[in-house]
Structure formats: C-alpha cells, structure tokens
PDB file of N, CA and C in Angstrom:
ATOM      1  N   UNK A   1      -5.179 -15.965 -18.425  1.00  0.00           N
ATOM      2  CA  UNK A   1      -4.642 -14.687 -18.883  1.00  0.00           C
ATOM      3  C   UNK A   1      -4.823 -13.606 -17.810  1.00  0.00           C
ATOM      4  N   UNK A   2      -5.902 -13.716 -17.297  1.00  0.00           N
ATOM      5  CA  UNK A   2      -6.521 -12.539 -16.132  1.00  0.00           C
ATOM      6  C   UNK A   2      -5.673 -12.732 -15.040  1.00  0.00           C
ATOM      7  N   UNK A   3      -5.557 -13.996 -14.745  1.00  0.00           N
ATOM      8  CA  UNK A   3      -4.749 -14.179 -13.451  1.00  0.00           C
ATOM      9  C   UNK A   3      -3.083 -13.928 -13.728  1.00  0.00           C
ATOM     10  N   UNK A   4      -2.599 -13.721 -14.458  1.00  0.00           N
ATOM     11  CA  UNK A   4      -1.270 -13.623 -14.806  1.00  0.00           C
ATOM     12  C   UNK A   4      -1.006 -11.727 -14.332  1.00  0.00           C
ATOM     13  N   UNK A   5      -2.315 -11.237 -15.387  1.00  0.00           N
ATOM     14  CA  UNK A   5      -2.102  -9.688 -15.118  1.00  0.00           C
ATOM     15  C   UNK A   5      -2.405  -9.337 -13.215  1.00  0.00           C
ATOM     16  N   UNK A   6      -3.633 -10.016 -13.098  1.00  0.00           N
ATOM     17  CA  UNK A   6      -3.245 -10.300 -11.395  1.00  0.00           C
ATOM     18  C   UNK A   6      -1.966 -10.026 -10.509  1.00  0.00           C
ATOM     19  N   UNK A   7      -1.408 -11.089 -10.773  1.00  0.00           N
ATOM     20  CA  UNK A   7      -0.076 -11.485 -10.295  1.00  0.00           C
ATOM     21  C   UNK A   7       1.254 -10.936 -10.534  1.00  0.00           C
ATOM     22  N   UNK A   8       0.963  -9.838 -12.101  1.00  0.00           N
ATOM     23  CA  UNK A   8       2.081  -9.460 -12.438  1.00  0.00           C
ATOM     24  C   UNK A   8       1.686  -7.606 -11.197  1.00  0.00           C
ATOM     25  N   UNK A   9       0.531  -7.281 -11.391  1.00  0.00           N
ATOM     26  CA  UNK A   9       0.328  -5.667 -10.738  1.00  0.00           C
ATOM     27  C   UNK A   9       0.600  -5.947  -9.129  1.00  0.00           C
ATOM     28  N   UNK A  10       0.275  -7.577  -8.649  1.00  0.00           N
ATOM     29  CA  UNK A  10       0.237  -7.732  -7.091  1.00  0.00           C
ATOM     30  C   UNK A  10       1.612  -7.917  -7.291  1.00  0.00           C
ATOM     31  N   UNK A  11       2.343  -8.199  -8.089  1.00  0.00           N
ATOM     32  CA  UNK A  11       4.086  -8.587  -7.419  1.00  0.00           C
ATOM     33  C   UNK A  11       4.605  -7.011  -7.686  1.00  0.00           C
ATOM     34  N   UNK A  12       4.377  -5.834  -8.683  1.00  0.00           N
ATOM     35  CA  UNK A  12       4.841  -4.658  -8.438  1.00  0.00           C
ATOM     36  C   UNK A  12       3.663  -3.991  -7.465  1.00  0.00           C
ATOM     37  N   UNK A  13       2.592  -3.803  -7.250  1.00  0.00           N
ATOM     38  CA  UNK A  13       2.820  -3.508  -5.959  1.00  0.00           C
ATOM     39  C   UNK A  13       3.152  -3.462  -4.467  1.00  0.00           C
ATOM     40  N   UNK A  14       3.572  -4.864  -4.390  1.00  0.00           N
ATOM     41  CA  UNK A  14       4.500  -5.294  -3.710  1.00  0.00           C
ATOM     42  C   UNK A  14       5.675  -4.966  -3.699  1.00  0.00           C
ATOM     43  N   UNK A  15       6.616  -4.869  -5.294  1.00  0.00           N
ATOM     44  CA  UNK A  15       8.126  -4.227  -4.990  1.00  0.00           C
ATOM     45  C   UNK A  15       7.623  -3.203  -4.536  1.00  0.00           C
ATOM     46  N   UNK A  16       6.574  -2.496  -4.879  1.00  0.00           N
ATOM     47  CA  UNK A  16       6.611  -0.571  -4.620  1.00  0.00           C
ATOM     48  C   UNK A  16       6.337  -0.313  -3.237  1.00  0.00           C
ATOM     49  N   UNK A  17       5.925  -1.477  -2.608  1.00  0.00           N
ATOM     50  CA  UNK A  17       5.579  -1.638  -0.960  1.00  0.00           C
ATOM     51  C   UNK A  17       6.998  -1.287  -0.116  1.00  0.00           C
ATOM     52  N   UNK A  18       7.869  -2.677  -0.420  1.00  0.00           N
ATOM     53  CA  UNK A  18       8.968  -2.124   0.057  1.00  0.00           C
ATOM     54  C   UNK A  18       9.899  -1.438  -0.275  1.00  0.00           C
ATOM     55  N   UNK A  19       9.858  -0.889  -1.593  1.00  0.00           N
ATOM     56  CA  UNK A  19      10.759  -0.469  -1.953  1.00  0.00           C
ATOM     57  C   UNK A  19      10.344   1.095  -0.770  1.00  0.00           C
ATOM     58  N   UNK A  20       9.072   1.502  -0.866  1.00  0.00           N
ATOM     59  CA  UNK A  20       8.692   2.461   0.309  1.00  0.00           C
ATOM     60  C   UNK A  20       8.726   2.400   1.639  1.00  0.00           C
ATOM     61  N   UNK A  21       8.845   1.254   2.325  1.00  0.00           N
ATOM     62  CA  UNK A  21       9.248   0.831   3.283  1.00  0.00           C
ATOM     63  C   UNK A  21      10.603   1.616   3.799  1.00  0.00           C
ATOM     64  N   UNK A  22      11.032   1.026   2.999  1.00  0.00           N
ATOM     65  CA  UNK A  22      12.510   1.088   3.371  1.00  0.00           C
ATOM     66  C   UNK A  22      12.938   2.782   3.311  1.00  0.00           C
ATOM     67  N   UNK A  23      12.488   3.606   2.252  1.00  0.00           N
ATOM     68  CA  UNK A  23      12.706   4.816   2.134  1.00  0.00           C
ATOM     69  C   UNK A  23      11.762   5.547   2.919  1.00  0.00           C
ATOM     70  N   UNK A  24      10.791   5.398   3.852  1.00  0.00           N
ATOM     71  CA  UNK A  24      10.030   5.961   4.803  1.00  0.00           C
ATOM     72  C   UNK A  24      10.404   6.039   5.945  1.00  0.00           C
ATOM     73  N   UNK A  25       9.815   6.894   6.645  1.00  0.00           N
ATOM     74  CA  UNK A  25      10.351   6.638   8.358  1.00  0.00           C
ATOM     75  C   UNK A  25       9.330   6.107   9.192  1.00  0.00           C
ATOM     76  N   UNK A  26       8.377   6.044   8.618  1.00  0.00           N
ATOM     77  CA  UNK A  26       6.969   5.185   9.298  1.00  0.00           C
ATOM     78  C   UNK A  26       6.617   3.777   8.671  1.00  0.00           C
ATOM     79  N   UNK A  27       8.249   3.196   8.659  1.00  0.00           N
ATOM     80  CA  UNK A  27       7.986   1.461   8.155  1.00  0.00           C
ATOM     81  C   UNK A  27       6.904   0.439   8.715  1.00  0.00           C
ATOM     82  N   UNK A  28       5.878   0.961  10.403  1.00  0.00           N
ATOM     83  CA  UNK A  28       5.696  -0.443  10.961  1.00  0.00           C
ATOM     84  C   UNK A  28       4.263  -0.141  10.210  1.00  0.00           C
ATOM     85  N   UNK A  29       4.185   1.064  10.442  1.00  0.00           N
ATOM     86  CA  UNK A  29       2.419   1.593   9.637  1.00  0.00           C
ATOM     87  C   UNK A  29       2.361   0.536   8.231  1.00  0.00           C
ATOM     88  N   UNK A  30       3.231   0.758   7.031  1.00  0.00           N
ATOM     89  CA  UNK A  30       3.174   0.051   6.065  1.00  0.00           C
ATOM     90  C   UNK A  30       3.236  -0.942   6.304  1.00  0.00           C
ATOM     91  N   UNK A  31       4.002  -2.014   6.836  1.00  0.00           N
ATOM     92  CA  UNK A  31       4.128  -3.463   6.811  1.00  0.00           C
ATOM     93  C   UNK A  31       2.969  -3.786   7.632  1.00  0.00           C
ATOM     94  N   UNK A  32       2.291  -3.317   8.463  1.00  0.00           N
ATOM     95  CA  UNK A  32       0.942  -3.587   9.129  1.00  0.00           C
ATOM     96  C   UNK A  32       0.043  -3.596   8.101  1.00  0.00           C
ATOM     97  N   UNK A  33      -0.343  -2.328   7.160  1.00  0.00           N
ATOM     98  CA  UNK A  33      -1.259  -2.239   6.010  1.00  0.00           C
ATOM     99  C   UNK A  33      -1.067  -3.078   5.364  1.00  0.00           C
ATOM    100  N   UNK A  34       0.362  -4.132   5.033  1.00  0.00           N
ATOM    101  CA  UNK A  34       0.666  -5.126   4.049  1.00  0.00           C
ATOM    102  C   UNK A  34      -0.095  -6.190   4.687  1.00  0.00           C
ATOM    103  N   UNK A  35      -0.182  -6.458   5.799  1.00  0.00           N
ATOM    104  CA  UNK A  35      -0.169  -7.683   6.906  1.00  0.00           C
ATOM    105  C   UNK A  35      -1.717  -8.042   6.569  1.00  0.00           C
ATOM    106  N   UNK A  36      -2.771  -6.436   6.935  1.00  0.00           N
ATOM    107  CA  UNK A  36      -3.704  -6.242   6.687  1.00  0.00           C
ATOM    108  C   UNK A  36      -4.521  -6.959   5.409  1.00  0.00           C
ATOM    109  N   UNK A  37      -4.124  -6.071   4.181  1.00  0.00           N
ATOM    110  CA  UNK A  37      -4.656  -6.546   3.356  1.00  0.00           C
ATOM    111  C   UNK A  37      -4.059  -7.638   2.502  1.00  0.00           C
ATOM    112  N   UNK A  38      -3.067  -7.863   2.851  1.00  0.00           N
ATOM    113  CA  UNK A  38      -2.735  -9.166   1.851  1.00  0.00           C
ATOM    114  C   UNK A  38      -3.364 -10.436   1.557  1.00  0.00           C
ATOM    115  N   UNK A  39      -3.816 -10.867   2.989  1.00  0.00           N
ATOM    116  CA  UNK A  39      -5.445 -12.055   2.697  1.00  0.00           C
ATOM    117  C   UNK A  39      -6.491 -11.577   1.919  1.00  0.00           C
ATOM    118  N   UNK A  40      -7.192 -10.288   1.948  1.00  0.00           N
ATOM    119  CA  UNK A  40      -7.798  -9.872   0.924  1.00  0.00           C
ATOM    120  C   UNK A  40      -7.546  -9.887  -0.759  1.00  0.00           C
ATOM    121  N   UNK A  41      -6.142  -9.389  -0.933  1.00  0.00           N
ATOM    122  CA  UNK A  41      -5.744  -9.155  -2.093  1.00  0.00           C
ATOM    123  C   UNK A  41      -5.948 -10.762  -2.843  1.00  0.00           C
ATOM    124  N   UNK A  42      -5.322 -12.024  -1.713  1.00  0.00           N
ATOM    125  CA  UNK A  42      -5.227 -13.426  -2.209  1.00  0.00           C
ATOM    126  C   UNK A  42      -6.818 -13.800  -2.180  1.00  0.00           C
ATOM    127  N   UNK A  43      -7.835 -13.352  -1.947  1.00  0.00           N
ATOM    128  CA  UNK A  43      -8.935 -14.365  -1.266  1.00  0.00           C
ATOM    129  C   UNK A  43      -9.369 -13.455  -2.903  1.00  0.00           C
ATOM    130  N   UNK A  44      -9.028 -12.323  -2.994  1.00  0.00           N
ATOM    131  CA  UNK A  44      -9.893 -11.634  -4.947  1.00  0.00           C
ATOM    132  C   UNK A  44      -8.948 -12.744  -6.016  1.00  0.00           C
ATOM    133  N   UNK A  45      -7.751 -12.865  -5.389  1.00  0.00           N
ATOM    134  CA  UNK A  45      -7.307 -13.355  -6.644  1.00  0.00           C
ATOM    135  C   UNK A  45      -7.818 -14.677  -6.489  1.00  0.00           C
ATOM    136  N   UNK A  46      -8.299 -15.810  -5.849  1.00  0.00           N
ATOM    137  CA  UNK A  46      -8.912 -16.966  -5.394  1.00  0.00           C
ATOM    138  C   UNK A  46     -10.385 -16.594  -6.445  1.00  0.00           C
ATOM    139  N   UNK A  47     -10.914 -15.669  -5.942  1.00  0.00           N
ATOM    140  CA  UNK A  47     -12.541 -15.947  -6.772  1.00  0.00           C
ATOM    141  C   UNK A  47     -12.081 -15.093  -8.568  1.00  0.00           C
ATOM    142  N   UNK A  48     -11.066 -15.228  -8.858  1.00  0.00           N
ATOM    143  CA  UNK A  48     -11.071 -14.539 -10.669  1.00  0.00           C
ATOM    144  C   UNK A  48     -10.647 -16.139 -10.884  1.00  0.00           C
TER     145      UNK A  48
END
C-alpha cells in the first residue's frame, strides 16, 4: 500500500519536474537536480 503512494507522489513529481522544465529558462539546472537526486529518491523507495 505504502509503496504504491510512493510511486504515485514520485511519478507527479516527476510530471511537475518537466512539466517545469520545459516552461523555465534554466532547464540544465533542473534536469541536473533530477540526475542528482533520483538514485536517492529510488534507494528510499528500496528500504520502505
């Protein structure tokens, strides 16, 4: 159940990633911060 709500807030904050991406003018900053933490975000959802 936990991991579902997981997966459902990591896939919208993900649309809300690019959906900002794309409407920003400082796209490489964000997709770097994505690059960044996205092993983190997977290695929390790994230990729930």
């Amino acid at each position: 159940m936990m991991k579902w709500l997981y997966l459902g807030i990591l896939c919208f904050l993900i649309v809300l990633l690019i959906r900002y991406t794309f409407t920003s003018k400082k796209k490489w900053e964000w997709l770097m911060a994505a690059f960044v933490l996205a092993p983190w975000i997977l290695r929390l959802l790994q230990l729930k």
